[in-house]
C-alpha atoms as a PDB file:
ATOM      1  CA  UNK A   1      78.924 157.084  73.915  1.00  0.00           C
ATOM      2  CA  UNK A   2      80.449 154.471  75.777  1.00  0.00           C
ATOM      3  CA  UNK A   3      83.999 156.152  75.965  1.00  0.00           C
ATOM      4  CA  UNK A   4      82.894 159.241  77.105  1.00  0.00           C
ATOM      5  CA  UNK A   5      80.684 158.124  80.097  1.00  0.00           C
ATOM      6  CA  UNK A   6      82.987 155.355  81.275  1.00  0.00           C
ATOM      7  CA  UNK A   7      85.537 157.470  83.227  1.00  0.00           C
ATOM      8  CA  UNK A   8      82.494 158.664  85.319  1.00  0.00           C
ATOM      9  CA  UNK A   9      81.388 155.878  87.516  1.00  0.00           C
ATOM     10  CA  UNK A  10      84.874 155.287  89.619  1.00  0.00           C
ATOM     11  CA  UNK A  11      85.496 159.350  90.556  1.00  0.00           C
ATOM     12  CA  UNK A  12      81.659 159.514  91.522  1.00  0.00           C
ATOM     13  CA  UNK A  13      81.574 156.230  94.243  1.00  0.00           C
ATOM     14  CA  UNK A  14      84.876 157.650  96.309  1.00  0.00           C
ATOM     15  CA  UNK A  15      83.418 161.048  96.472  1.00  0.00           C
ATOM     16  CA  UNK A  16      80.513 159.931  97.919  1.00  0.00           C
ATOM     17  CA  UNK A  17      81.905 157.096 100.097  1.00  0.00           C
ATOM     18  CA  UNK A  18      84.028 159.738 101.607  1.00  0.00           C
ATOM     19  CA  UNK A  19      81.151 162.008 102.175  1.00  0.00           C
ATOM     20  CA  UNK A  20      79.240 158.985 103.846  1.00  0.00           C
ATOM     21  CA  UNK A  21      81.992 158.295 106.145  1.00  0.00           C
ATOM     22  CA  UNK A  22      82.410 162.333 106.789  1.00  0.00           C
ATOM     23  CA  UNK A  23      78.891 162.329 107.633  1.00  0.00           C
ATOM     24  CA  UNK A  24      79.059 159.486 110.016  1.00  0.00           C
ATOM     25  CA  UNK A  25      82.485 160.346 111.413  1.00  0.00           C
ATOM     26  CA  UNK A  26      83.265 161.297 115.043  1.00  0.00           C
ATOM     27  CA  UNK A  27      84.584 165.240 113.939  1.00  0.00           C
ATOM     28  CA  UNK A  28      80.616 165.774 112.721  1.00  0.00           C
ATOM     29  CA  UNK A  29      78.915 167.970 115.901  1.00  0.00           C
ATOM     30  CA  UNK A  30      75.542 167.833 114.249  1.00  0.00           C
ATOM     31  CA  UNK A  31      75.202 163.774 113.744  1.00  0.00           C
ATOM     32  CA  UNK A  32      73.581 163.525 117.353  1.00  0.00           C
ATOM     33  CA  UNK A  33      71.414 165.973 117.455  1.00  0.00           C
ATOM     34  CA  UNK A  34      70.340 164.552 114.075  1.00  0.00           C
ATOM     35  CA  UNK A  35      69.812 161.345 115.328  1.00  0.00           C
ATOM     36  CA  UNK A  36      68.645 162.616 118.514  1.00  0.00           C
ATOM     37  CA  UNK A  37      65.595 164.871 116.724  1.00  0.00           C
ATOM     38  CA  UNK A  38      64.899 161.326 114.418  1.00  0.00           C
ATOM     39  CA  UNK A  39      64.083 159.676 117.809  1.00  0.00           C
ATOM     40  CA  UNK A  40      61.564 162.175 118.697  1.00  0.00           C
ATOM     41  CA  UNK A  41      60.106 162.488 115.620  1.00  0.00           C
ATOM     42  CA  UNK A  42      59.657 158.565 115.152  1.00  0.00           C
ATOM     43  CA  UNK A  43      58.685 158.766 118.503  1.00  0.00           C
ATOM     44  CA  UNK A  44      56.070 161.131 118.659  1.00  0.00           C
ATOM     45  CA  UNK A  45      54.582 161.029 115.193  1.00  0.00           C
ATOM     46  CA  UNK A  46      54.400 157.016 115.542  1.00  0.00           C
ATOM     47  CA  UNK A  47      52.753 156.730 119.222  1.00  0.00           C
ATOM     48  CA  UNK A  48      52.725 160.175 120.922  1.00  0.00           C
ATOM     49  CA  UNK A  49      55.787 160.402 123.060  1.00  0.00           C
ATOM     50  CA  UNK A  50      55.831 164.008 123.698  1.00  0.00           C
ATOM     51  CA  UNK A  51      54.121 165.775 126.730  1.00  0.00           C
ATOM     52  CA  UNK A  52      54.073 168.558 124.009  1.00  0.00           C
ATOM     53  CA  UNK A  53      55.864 170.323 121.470  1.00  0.00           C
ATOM     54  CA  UNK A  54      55.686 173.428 123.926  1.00  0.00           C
ATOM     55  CA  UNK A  55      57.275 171.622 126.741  1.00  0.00           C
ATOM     56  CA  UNK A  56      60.260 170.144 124.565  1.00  0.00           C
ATOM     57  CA  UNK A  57      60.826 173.699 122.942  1.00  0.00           C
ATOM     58  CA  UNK A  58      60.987 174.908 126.014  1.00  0.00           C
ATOM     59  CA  UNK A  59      63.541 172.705 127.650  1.00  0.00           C
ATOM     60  CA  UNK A  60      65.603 172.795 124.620  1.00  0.00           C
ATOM     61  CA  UNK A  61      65.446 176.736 124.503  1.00  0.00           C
ATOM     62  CA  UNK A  62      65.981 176.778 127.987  1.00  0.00           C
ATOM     63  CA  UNK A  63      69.164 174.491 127.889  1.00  0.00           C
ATOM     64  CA  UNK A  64      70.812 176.721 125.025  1.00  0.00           C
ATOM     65  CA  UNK A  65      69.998 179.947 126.610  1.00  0.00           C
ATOM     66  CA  UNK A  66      71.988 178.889 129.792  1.00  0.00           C
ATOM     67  CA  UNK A  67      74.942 177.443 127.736  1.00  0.00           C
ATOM     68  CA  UNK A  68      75.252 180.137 125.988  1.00  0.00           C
ATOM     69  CA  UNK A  69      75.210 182.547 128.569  1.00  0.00           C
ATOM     70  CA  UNK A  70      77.568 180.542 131.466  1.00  0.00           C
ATOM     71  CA  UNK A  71      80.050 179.819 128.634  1.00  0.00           C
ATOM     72  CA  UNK A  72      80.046 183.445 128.144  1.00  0.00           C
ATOM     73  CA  UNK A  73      79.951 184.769 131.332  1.00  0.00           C
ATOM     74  CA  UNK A  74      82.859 182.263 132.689  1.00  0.00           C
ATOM     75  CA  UNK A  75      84.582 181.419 129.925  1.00  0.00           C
ATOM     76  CA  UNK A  76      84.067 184.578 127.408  1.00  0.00           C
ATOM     77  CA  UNK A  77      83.318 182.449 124.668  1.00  0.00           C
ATOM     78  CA  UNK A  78      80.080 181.444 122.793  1.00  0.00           C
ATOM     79  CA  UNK A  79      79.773 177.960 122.969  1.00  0.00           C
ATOM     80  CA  UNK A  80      78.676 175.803 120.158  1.00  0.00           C
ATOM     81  CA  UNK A  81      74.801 174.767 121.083  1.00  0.00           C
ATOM     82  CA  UNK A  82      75.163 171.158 120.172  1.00  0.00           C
ATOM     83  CA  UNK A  83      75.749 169.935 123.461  1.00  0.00           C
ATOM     84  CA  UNK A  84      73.071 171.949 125.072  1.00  0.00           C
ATOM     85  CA  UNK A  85      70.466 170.645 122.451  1.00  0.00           C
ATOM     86  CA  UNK A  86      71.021 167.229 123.035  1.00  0.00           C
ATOM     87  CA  UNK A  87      70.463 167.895 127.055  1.00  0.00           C
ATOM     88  CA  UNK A  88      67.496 169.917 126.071  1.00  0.00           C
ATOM     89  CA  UNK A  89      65.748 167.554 124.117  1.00  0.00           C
ATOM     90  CA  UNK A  90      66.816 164.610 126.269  1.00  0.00           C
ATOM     91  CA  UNK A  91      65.073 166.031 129.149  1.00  0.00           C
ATOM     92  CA  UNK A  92      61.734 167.212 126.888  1.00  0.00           C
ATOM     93  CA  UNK A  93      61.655 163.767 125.289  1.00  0.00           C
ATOM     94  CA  UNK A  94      62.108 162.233 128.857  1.00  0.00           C
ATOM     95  CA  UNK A  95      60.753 163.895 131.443  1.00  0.00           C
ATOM     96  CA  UNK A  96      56.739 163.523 132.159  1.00  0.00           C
ATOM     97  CA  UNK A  97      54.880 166.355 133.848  1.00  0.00           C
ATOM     98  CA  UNK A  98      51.629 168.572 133.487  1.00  0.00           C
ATOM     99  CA  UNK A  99      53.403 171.884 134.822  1.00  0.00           C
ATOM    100  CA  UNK A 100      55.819 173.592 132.778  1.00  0.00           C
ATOM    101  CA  UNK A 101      58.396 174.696 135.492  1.00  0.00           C
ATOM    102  CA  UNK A 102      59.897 170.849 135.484  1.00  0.00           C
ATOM    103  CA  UNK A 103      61.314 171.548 131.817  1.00  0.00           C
ATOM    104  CA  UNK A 104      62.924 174.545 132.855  1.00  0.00           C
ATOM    105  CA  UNK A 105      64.298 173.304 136.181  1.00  0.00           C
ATOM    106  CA  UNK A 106      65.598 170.177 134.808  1.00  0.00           C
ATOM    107  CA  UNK A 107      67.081 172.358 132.025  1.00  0.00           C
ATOM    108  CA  UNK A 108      69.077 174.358 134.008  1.00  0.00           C
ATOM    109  CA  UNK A 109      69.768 171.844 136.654  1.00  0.00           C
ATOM    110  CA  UNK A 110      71.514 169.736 133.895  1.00  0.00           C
ATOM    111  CA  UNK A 111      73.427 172.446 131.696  1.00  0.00           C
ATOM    112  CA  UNK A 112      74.691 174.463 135.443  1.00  0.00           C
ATOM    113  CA  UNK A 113      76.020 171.309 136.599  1.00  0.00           C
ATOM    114  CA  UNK A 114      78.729 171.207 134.064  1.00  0.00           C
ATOM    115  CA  UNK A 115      80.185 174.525 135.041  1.00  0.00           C
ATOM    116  CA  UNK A 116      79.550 174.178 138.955  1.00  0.00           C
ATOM    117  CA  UNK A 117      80.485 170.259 139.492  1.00  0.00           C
ATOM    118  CA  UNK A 118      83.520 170.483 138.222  1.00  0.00           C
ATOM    119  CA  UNK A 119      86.824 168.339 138.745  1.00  0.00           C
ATOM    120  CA  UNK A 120      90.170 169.866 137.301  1.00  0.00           C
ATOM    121  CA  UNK A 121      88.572 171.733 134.793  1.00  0.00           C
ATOM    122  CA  UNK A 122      85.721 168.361 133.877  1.00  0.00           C
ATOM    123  CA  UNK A 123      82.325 167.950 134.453  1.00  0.00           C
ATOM    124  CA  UNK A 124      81.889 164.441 136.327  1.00  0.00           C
ATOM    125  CA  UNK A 125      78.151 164.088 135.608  1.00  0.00           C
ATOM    126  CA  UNK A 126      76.089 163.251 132.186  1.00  0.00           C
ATOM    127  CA  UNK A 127      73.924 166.566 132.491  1.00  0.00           C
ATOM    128  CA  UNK A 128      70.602 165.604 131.094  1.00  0.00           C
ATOM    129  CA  UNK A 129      70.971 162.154 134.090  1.00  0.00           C
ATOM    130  CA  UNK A 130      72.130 164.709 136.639  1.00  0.00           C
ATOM    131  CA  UNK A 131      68.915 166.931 136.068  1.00  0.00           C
ATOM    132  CA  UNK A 132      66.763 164.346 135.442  1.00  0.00           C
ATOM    133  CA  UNK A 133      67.960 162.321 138.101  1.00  0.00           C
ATOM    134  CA  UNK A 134      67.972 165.695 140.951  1.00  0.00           C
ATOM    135  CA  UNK A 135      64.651 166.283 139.639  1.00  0.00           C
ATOM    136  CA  UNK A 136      63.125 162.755 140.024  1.00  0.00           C
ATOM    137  CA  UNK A 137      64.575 162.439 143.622  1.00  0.00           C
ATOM    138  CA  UNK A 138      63.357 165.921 145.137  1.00  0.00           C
ATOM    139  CA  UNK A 139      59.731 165.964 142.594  1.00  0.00           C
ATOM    140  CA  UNK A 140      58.638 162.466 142.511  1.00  0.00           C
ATOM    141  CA  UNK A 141      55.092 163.829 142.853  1.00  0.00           C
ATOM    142  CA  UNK A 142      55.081 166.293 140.028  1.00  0.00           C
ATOM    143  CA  UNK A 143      57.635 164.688 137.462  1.00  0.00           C
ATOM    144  CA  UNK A 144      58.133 160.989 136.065  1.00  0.00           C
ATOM    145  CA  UNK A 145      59.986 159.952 132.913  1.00  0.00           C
ATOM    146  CA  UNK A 146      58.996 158.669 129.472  1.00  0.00           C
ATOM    147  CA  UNK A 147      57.851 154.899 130.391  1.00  0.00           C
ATOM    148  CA  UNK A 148      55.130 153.922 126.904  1.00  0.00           C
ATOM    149  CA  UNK A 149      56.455 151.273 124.473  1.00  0.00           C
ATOM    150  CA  UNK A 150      57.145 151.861 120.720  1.00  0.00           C
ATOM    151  CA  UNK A 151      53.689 150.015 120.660  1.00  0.00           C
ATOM    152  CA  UNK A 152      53.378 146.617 118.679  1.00  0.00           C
ATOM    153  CA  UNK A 153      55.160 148.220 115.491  1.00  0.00           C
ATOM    154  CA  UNK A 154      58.583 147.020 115.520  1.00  0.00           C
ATOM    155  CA  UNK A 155      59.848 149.082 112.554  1.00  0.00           C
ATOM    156  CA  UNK A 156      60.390 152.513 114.536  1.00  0.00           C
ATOM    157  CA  UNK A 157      62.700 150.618 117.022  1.00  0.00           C
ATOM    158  CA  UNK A 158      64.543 148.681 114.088  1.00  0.00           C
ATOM    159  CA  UNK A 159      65.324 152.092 112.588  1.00  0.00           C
ATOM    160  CA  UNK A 160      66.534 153.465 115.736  1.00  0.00           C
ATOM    161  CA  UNK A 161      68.859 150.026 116.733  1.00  0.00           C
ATOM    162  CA  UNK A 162      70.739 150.108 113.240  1.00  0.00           C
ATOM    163  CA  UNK A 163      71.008 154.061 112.798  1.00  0.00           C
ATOM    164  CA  UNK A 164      72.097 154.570 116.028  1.00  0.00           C
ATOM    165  CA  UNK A 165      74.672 151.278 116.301  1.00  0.00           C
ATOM    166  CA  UNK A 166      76.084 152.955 113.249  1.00  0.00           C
ATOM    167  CA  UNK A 167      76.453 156.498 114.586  1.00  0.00           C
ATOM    168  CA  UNK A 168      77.606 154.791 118.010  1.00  0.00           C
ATOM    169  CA  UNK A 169      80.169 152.570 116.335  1.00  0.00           C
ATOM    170  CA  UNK A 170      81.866 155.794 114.188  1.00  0.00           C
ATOM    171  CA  UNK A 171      82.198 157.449 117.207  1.00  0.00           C
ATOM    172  CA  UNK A 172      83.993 154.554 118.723  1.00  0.00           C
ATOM    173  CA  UNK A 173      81.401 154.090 121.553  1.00  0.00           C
ATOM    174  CA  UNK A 174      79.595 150.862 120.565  1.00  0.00           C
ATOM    175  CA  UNK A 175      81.088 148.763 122.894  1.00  0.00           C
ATOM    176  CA  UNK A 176      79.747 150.873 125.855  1.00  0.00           C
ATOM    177  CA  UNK A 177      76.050 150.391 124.688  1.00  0.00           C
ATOM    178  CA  UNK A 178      77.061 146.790 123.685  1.00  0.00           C
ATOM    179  CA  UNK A 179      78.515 145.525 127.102  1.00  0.00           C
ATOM    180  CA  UNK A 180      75.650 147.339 128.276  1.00  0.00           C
ATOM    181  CA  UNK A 181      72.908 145.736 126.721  1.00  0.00           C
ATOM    182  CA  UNK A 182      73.791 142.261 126.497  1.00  0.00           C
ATOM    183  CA  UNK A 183      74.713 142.678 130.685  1.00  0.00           C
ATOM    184  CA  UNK A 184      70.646 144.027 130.957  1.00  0.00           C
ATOM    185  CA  UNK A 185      69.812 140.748 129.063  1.00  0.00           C
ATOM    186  CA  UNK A 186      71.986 138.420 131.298  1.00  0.00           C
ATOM    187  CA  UNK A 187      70.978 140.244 134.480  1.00  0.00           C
ATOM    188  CA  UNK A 188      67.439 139.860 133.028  1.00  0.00           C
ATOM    189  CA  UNK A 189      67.509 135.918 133.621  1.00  0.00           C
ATOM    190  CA  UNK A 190      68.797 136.636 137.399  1.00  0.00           C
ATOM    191  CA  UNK A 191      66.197 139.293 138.004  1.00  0.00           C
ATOM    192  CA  UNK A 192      63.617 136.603 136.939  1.00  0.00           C
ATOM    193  CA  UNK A 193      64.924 134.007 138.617  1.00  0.00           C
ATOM    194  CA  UNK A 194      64.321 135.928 141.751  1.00  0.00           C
ATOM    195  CA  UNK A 195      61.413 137.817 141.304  1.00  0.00           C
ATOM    196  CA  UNK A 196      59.224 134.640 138.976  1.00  0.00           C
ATOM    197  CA  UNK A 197      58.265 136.975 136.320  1.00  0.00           C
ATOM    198  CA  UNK A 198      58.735 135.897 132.629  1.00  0.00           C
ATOM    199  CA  UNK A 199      62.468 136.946 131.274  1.00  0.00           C
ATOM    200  CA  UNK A 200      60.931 138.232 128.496  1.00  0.00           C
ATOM    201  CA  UNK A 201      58.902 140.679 130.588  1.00  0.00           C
ATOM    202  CA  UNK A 202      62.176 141.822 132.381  1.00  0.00           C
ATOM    203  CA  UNK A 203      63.980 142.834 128.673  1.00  0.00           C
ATOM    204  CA  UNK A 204      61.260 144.226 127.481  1.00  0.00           C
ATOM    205  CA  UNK A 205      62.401 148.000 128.675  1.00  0.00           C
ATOM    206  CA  UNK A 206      65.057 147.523 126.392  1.00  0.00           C
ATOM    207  CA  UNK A 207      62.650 148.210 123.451  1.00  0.00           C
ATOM    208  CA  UNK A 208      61.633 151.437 125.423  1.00  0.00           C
ATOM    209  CA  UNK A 209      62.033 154.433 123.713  1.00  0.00           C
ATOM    210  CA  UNK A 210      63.508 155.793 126.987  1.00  0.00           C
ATOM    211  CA  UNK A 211      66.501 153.268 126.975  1.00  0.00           C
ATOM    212  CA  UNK A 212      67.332 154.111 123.030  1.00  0.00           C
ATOM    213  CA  UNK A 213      68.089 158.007 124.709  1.00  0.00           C
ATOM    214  CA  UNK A 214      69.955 156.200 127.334  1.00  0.00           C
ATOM    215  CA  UNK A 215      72.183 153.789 125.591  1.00  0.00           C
ATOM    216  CA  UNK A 216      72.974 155.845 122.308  1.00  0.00           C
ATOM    217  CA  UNK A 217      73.124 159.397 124.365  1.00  0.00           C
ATOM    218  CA  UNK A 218      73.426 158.896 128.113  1.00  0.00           C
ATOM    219  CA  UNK A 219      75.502 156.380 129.016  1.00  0.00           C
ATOM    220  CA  UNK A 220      78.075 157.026 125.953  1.00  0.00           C
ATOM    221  CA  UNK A 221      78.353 161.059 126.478  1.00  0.00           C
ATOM    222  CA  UNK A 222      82.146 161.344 125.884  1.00  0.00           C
ATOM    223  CA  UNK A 223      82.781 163.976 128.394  1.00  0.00           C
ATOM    224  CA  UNK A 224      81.840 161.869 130.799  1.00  0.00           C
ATOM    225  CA  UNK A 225      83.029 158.103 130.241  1.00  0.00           C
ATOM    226  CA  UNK A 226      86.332 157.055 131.410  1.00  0.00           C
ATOM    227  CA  UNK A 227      88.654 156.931 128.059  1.00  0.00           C
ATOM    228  CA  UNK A 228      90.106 153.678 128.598  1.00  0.00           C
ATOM    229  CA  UNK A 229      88.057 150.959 126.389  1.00  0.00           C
ATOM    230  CA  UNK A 230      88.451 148.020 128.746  1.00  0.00           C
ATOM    231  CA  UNK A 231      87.725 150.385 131.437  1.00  0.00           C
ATOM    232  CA  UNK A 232      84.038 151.828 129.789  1.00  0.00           C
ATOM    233  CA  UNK A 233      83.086 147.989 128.907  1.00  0.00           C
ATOM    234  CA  UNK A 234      83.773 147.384 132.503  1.00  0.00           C
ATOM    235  CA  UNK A 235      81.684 150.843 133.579  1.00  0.00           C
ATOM    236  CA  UNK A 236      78.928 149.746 131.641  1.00  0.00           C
ATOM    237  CA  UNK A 237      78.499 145.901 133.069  1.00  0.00           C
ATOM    238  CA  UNK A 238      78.639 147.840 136.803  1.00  0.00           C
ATOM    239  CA  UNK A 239      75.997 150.641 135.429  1.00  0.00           C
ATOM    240  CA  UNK A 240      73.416 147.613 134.490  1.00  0.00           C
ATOM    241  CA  UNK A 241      74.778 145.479 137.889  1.00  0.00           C
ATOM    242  CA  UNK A 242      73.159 148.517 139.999  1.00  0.00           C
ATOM    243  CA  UNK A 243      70.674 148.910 138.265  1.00  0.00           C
ATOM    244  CA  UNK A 244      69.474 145.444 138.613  1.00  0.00           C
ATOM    245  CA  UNK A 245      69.678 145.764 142.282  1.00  0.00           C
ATOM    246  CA  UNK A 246      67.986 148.791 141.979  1.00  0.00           C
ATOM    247  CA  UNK A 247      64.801 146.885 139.769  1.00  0.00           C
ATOM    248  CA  UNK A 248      65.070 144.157 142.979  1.00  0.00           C
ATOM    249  CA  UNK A 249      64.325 146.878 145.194  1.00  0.00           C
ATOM    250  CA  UNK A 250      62.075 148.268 142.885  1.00  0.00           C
ATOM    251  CA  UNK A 251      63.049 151.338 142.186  1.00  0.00           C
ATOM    252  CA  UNK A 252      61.186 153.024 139.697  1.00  0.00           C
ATOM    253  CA  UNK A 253      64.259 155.163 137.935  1.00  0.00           C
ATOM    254  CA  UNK A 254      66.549 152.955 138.034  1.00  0.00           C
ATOM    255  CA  UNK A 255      68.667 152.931 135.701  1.00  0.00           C
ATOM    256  CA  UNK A 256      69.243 157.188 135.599  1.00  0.00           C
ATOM    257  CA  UNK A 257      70.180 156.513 139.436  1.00  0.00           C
ATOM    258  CA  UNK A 258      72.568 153.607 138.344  1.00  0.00           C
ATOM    259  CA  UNK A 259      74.293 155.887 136.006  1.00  0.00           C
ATOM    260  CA  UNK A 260      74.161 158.568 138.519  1.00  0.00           C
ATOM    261  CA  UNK A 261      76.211 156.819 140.948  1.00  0.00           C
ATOM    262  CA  UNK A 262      78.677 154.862 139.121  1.00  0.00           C
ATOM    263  CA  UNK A 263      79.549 157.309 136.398  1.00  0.00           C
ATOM    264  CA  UNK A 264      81.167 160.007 138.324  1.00  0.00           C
ATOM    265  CA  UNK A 265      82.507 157.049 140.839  1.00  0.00           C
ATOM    266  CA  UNK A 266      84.194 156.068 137.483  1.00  0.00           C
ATOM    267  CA  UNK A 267      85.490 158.878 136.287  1.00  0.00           C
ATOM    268  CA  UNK A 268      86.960 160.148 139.960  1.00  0.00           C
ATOM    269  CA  UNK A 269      89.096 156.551 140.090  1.00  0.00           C
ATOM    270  CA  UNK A 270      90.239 157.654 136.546  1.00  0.00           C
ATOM    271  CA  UNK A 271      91.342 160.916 137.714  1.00  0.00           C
ATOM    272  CA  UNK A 272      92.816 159.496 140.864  1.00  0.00           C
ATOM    273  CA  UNK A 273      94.817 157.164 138.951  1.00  0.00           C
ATOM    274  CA  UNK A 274      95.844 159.691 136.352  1.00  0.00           C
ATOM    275  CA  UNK A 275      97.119 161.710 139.425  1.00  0.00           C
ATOM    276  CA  UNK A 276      99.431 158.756 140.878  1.00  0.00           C
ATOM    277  CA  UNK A 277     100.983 157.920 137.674  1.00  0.00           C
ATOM    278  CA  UNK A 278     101.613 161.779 136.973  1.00  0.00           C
ATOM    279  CA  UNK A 279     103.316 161.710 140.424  1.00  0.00           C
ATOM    280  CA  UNK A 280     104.924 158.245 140.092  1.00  0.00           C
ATOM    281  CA  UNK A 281     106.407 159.758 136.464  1.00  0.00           C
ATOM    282  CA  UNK A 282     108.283 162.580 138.103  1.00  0.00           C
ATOM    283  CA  UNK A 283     111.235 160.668 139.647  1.00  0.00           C
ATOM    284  CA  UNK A 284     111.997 158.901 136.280  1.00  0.00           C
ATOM    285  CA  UNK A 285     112.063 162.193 134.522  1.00  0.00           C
ATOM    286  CA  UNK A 286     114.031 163.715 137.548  1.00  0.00           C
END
């Protein structure tokens, strides 16, 4: 019995160790909206995060219909819906109204965006912080954002830290959300040293479900983040540097207006200094 069963075991564990790292590799499309639809579920099921399913349906419908149709009518091509149901269920997860017309706005505010502001042939804006954030600035009355706490169980947000530092970390974008999160915790101290409330008070957003969308999704969307690592590190410390000023002024989005403005402000220098080394290349190769 022995010889015939031994052989087994070592073909079986590198099958499925290479499945695992398949899985959680950057070529697999469907990992975020996995992890993505995981959030809300945790979310919603644990403490109610949802407006309603028939507001998040609709934004996510809503953001696939228009993807699918601008990539085919400017680009002849049906485009894979990935992307578009990440947007769409970022902005039903995050955006707060009682009408219905802010999921659909938002929606197409975010997925037009990437084919109307558009830099030699890239979108410069995360879409889901470009609707959300156009749509907080010109609505204020009608539409907030997702601001309730996992609650007092800690267990949801555990699950969401490790799954998603995993997923972020194959994808080679941990060190965004790191440098990001540990500059919110320094800038923490300095926001309480000015404004006397307990530190602890001023970190607590980071156990938000609102900043898990932001760190794992937002502020990491590839299209969007400059490609050098030293350079996104450095991106990320100025993202959480506004948006403390922002908090000091007390403003109440601040960190999708932080993104807002030093994102695309990012990725413009990048393209500006792709441009003068292209240029400062041609008299070598001359």
């Amino acid at each position: 019995m022995s010889t015939q069963t031994a052989p087994v075991t070592p073909s079986i564990a590198p099958q499925s160790s290479g499945a695992l790292k398949r899985f959680f590799g950057p070529e697999n499309r469907y990992l975020a909206p996995i992890f993505i639809t995981c959030i809300l579920l945790a979310g919603h099921l644990s403490f109610g995060i949802l407006e309603s399913y028939q507001k998040t349906a609709l934004a996510i419908v809503t953001s696939v219909a228009a993807e699918l149709t601008l990539g085919w009518l400017l680009m002849r091509k049906w485009l894979h819906p990935a992307s578009a149901y990440i947007s769409g269920i970022s902005v039903g997860i995050l955006v707060r109204s009682p009408a219905y017309w802010p999921y659909v706005v938002c929606s197409l505010l975010s997925i037009s965006s990437k084919y109307v502001l558009r830099l030699k042939n890239r979108h410069i804006w995360n879409p889901s912080n470009f609707g959300i954030s156009v749509l907080l600035f010109l609505a204020p009355e009608t539409v907030a954002t997702l601001s309730i706490q996992w609650g007092n169980n800690v267990w949801p947000m555990l699950v969401i830290w490790v799954l998603g530092s995993v997923i972020i970390y194959r994808v080679h974008r941990f060190n965004i959300t790191a440098t990001y999160v540990l500059s919110f915790i320094a800038f923490a101290f300095v926001r309480s040293w000015f404004t006397g409330s307990p530190w602890l008070a001023e970190v607590a957003p980071l156990t938000g479900p609102m900043y898990q969308l932001f760190i794992f999704f937002m502020i990491t969307d590839p299209k969007t983040t400059v490609r050098n690592r030293k350079a996104q590190c450095v991106v990320a410390f100025l993202i959480a540097f506004v948006e403390m000023i922002f908090r000091l002024e007390q403003v109440v989005y601040a960190p999708f207006y932080a993104l807002f403005l030093v994102g695309p402000a990012a990725f413009l220098i990048e393209m500006w200094w792709d441009s003068r080394r292209a240029v400062a290349k041609v008299p070598a190769t001359a």
